[in-house]
Protein backbone atom coordinates (compact mmCIF):
# COMPACT_ATOMS: atom_id res chain seq x y z
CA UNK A 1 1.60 9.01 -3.95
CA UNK A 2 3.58 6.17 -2.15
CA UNK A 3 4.15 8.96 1.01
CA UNK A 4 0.40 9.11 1.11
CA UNK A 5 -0.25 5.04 1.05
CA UNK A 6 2.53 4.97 3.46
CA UNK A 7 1.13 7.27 6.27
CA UNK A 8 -2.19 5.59 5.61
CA UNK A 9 -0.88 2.40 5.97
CA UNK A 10 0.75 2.86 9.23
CA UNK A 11 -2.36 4.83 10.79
CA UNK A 12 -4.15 1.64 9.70
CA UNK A 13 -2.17 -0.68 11.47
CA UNK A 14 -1.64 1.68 14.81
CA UNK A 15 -5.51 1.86 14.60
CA UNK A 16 -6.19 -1.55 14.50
CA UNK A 17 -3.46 -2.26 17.21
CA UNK A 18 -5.42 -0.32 19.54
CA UNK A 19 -8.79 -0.78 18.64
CA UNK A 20 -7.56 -4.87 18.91
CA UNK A 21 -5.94 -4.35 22.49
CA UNK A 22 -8.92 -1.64 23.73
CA UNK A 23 -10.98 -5.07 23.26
CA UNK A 24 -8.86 -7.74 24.35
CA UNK A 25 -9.20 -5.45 28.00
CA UNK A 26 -12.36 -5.37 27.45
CA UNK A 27 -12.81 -9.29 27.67
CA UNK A 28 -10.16 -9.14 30.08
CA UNK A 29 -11.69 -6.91 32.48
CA UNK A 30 -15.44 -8.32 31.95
CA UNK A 31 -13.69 -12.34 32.48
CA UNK A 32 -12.60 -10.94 35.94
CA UNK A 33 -15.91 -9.16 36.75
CA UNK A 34 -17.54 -12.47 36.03
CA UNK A 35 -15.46 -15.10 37.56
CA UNK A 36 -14.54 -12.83 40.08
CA UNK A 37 -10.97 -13.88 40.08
CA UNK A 38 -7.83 -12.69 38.62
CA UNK A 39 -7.04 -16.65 38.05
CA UNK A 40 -9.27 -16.68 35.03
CA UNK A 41 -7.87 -13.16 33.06
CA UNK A 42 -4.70 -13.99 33.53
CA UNK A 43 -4.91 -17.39 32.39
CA UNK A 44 -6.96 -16.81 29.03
CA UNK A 45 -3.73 -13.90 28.95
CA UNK A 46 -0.97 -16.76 29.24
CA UNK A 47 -2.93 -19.06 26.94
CA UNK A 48 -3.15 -16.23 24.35
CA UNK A 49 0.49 -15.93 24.71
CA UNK A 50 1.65 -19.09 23.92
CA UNK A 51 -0.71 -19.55 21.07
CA UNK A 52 1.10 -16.55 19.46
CA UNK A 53 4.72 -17.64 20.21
CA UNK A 54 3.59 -21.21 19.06
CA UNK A 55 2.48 -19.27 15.66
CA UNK A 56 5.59 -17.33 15.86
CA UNK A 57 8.22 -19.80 16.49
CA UNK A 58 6.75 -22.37 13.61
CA UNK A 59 6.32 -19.66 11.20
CA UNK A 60 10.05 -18.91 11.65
CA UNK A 61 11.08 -22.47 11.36
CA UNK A 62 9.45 -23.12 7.98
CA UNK A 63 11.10 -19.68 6.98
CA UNK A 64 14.14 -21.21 7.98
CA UNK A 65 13.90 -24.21 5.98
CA UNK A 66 12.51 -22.66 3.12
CA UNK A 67 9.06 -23.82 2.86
CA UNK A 68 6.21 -21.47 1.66
């Protein structure tokens, strides 16, 4: 049934988008319990960020262009 895979597949991927950002706070929370700054959260947060943008934006570009 294609409704069936369909609900699955969704309550797969909201599942693993929480269970992924439940521990990414995790690490977040036990970086700043360790260094005992915010400094050190928040950068390993920006970092993260601009790795995925990075990803993002040359992903798009070779979509763009047409290579595979």
């Amino acid at each position: 049934n294609a409704v069936g895979s369909e609900h699955r597949a969704r309550a797969l991927a909201i599942g693993g988008s929480v269970l992924t950002t439940a521990i990414g706070g995790l690490v977040f929370a036990l970086l700043r319990i360790g260094s005992g700054s915010l400094l050190a959260p928040m950068g390993l947060h920006w970092a993260t960020n601009g790795w995925g943008y990075l990803f993002a934006r040359r992903v798009a570009n070779k979509q763009a262009s047409g290579d595979k």
